[in-house]
Structures are given as structure tokens and as C-alpha cells.
PDB file of N, CA and C in Angstrom:
ATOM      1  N   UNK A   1     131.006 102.408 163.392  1.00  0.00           N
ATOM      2  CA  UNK A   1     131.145 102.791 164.782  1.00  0.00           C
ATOM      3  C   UNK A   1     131.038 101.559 165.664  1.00  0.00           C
ATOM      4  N   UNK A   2     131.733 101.784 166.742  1.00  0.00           N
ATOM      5  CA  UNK A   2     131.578 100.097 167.332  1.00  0.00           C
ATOM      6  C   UNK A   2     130.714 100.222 168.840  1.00  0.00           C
ATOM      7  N   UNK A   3     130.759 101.564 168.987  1.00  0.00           N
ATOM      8  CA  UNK A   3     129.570 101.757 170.301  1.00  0.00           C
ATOM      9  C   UNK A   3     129.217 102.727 170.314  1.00  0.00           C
ATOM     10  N   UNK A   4     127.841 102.997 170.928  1.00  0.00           N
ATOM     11  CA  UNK A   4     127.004 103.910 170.407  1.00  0.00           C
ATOM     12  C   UNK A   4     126.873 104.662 171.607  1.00  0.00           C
ATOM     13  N   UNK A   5     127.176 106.130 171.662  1.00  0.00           N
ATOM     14  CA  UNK A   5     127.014 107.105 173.125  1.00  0.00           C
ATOM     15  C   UNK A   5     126.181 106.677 173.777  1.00  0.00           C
ATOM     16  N   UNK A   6     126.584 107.061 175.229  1.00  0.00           N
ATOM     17  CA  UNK A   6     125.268 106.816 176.315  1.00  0.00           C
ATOM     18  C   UNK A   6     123.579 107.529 175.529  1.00  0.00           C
ATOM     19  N   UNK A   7     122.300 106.607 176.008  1.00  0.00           N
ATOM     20  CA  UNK A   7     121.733 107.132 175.474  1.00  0.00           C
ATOM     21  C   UNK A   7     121.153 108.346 175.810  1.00  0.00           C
ATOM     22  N   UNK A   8     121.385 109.003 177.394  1.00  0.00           N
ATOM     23  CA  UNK A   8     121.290 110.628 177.862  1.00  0.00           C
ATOM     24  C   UNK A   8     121.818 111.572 176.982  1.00  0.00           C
ATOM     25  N   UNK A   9     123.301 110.937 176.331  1.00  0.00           N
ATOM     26  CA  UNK A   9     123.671 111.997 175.541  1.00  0.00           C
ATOM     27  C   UNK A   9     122.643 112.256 174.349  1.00  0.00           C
ATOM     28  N   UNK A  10     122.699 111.129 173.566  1.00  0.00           N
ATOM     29  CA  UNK A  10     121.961 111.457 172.181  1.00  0.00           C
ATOM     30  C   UNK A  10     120.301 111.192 172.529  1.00  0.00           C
ATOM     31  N   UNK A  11     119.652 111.393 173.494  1.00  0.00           N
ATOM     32  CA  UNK A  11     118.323 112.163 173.542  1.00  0.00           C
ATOM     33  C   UNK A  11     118.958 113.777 173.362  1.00  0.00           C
ATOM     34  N   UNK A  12     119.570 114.458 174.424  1.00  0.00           N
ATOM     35  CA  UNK A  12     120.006 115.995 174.754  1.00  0.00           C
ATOM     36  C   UNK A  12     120.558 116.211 173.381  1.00  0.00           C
ATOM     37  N   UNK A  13     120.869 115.971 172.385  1.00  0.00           N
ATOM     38  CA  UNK A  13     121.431 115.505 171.261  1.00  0.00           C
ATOM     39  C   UNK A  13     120.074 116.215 169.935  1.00  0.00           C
ATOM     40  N   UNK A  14     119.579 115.240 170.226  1.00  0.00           N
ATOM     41  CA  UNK A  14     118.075 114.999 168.886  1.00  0.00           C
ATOM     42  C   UNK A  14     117.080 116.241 170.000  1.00  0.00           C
ATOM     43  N   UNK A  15     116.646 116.167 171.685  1.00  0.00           N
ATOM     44  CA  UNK A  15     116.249 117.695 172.525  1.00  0.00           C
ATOM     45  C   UNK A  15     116.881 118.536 171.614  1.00  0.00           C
ATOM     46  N   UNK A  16     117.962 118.940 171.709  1.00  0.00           N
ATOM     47  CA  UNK A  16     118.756 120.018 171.351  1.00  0.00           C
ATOM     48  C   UNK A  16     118.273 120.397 169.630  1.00  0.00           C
ATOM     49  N   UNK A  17     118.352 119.466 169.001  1.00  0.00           N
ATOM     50  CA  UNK A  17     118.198 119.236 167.440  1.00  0.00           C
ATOM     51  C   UNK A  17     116.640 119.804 167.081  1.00  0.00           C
ATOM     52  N   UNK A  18     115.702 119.376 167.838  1.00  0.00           N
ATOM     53  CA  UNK A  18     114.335 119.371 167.710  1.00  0.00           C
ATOM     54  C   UNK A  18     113.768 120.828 168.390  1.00  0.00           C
ATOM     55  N   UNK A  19     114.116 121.019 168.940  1.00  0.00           N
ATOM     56  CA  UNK A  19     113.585 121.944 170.054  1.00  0.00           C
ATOM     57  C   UNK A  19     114.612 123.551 170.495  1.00  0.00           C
ATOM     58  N   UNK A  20     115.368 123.261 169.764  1.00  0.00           N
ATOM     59  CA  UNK A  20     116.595 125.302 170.166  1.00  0.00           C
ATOM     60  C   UNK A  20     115.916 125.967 169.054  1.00  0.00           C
ATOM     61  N   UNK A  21     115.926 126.849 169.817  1.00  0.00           N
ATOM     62  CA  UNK A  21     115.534 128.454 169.011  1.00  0.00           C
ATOM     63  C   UNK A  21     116.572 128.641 167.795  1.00  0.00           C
ATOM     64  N   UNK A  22     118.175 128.144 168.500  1.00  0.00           N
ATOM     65  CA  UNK A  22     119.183 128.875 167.924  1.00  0.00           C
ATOM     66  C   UNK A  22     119.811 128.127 167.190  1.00  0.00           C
ATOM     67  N   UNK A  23     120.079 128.601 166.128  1.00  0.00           N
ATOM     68  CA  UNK A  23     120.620 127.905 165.129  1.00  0.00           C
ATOM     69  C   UNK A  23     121.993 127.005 165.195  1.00  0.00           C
ATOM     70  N   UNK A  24     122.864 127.714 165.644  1.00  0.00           N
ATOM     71  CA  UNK A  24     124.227 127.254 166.188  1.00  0.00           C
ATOM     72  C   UNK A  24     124.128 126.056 166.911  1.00  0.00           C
ATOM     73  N   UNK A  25     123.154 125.851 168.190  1.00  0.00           N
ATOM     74  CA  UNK A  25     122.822 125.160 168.804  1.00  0.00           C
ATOM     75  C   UNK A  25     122.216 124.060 167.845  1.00  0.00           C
ATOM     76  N   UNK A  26     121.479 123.409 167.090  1.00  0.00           N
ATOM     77  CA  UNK A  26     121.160 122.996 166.227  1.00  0.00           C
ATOM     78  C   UNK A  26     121.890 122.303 165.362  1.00  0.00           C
ATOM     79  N   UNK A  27     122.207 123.111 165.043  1.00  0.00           N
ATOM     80  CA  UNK A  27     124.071 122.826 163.993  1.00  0.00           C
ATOM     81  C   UNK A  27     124.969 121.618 164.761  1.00  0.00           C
ATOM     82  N   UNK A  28     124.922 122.405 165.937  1.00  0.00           N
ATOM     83  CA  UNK A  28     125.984 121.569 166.648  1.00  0.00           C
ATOM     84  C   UNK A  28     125.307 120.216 167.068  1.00  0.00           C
ATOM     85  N   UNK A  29     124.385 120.379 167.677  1.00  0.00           N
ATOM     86  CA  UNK A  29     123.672 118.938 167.817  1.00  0.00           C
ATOM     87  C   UNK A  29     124.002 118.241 166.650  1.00  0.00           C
ATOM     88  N   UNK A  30     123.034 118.656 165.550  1.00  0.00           N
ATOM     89  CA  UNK A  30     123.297 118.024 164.523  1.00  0.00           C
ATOM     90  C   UNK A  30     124.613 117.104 163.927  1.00  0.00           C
ATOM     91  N   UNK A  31     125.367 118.209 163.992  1.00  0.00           N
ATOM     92  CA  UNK A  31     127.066 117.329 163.643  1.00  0.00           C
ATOM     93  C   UNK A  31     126.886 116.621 165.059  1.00  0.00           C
ATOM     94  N   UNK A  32     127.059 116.484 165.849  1.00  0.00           N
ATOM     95  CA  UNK A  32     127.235 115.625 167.043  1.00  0.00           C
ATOM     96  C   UNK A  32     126.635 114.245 166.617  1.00  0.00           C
ATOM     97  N   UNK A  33     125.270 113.923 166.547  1.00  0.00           N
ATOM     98  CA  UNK A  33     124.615 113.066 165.747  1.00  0.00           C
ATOM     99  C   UNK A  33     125.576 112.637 164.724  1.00  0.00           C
ATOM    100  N   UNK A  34     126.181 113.416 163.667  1.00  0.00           N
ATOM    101  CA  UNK A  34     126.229 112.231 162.415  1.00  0.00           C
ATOM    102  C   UNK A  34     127.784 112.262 163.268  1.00  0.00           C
ATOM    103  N   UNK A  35     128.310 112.553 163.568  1.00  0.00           N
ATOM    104  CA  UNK A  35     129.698 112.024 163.835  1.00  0.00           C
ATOM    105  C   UNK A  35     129.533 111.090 165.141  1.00  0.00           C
ATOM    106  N   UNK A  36     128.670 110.515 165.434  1.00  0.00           N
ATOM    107  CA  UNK A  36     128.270 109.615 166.323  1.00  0.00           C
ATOM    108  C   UNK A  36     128.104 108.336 165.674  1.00  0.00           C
ATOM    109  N   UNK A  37     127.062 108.785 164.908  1.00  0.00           N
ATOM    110  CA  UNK A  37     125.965 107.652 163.911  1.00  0.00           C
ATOM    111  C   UNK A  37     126.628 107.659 162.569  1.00  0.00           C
ATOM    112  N   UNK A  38     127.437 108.175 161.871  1.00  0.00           N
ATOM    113  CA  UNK A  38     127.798 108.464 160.805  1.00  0.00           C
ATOM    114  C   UNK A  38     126.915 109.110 159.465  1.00  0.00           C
ATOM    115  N   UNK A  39     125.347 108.535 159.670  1.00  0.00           N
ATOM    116  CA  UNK A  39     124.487 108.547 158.275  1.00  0.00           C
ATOM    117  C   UNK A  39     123.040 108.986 159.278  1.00  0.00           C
ATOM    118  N   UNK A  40     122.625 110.051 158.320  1.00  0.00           N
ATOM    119  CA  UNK A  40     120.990 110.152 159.240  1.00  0.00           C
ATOM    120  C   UNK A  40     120.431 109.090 159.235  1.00  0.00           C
ATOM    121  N   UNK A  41     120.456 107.816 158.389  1.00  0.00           N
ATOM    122  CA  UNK A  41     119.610 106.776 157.978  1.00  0.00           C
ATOM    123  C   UNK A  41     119.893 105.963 159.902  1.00  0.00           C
ATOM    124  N   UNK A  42     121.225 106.275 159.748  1.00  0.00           N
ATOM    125  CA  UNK A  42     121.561 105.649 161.093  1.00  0.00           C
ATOM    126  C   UNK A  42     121.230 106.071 162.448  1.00  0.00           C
ATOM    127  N   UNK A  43     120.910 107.788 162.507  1.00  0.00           N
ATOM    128  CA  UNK A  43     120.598 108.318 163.818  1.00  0.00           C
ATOM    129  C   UNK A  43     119.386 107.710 163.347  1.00  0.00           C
ATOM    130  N   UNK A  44     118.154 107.675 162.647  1.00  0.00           N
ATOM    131  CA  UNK A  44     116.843 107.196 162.531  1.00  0.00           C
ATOM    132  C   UNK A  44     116.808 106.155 163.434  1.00  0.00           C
ATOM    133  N   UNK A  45     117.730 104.867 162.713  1.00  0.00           N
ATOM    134  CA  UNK A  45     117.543 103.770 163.223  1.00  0.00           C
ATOM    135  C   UNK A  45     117.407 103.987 164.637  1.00  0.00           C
ATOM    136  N   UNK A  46     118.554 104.449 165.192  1.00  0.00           N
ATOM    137  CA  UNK A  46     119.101 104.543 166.276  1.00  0.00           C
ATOM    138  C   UNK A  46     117.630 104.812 167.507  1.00  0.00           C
ATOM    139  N   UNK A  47     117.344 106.152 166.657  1.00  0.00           N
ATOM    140  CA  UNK A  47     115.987 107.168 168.055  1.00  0.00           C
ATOM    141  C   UNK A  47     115.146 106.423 167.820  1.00  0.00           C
ATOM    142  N   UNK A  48     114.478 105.177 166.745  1.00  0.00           N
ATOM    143  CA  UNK A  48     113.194 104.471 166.788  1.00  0.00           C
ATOM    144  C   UNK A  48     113.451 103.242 167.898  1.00  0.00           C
ATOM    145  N   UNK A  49     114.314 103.294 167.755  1.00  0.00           N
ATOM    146  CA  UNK A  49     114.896 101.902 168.553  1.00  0.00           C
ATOM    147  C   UNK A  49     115.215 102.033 169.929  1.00  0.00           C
ATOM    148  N   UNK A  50     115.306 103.223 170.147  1.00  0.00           N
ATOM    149  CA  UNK A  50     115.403 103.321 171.623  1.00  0.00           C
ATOM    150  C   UNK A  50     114.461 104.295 171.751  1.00  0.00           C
ATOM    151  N   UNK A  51     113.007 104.105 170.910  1.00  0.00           N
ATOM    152  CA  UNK A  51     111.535 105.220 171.301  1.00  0.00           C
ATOM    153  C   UNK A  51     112.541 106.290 171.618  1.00  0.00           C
ATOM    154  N   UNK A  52     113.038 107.457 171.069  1.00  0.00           N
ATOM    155  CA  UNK A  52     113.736 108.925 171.560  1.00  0.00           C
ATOM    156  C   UNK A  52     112.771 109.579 170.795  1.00  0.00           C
ATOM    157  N   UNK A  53     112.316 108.958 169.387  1.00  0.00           N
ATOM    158  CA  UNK A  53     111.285 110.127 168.155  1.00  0.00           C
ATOM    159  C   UNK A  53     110.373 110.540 168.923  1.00  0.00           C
ATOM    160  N   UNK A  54     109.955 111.609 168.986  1.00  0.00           N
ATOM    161  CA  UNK A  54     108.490 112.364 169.245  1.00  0.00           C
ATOM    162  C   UNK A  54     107.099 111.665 168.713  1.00  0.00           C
TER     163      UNK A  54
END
């Protein structure tokens, strides 16, 4: 990937991921993330590095 979403999006992103009731919602975050980041190893990197982890 050669640039990485604003970082408002992918907090509302990993919010969304961490925190919906609903599954769908979840899901979708989720794919949003790896088709961003490509590899969870990479959203990791990504939320430590810009403090987003809980």
C-alpha cells in the first residue's frame, strides 16, 4: 500500500471493530482494515503507532 487512510477513518474503523453490538458492522470494519492494511500484523503495526489500541 503506498498511503495509509486518514487516521479519523481507521480509528472509526478499529471504534467500529471493537465496540458494535452488530455483527455486520464488525465484519465490515474489519474488511475495511485489511483491505487498507492488507495483513492484521499490519493494522497492529499501524494502531500502536499512532496510540489508536485501547
Amino acid at each position: 500500500m503506498n498511503q495509509a487512510p486518514p487516521i479519523t477513518l481507521v480509528k472509526t474503523w478499529y471504534h467500529l471493530l471493537s465496540s458494535s453490538e452488530d455483527n455486520a458492522v464488525k465484519a465490515r470494519a474489519q474488511q475495511m482494515l485489511l483491505n487498507a492494511f492488507g495483513t492484521p500484523e499490519a493494522i497492529l503495526i499501524y494502531l500502536k503507532k499512532n496510540n489508536i489500541l485501547n
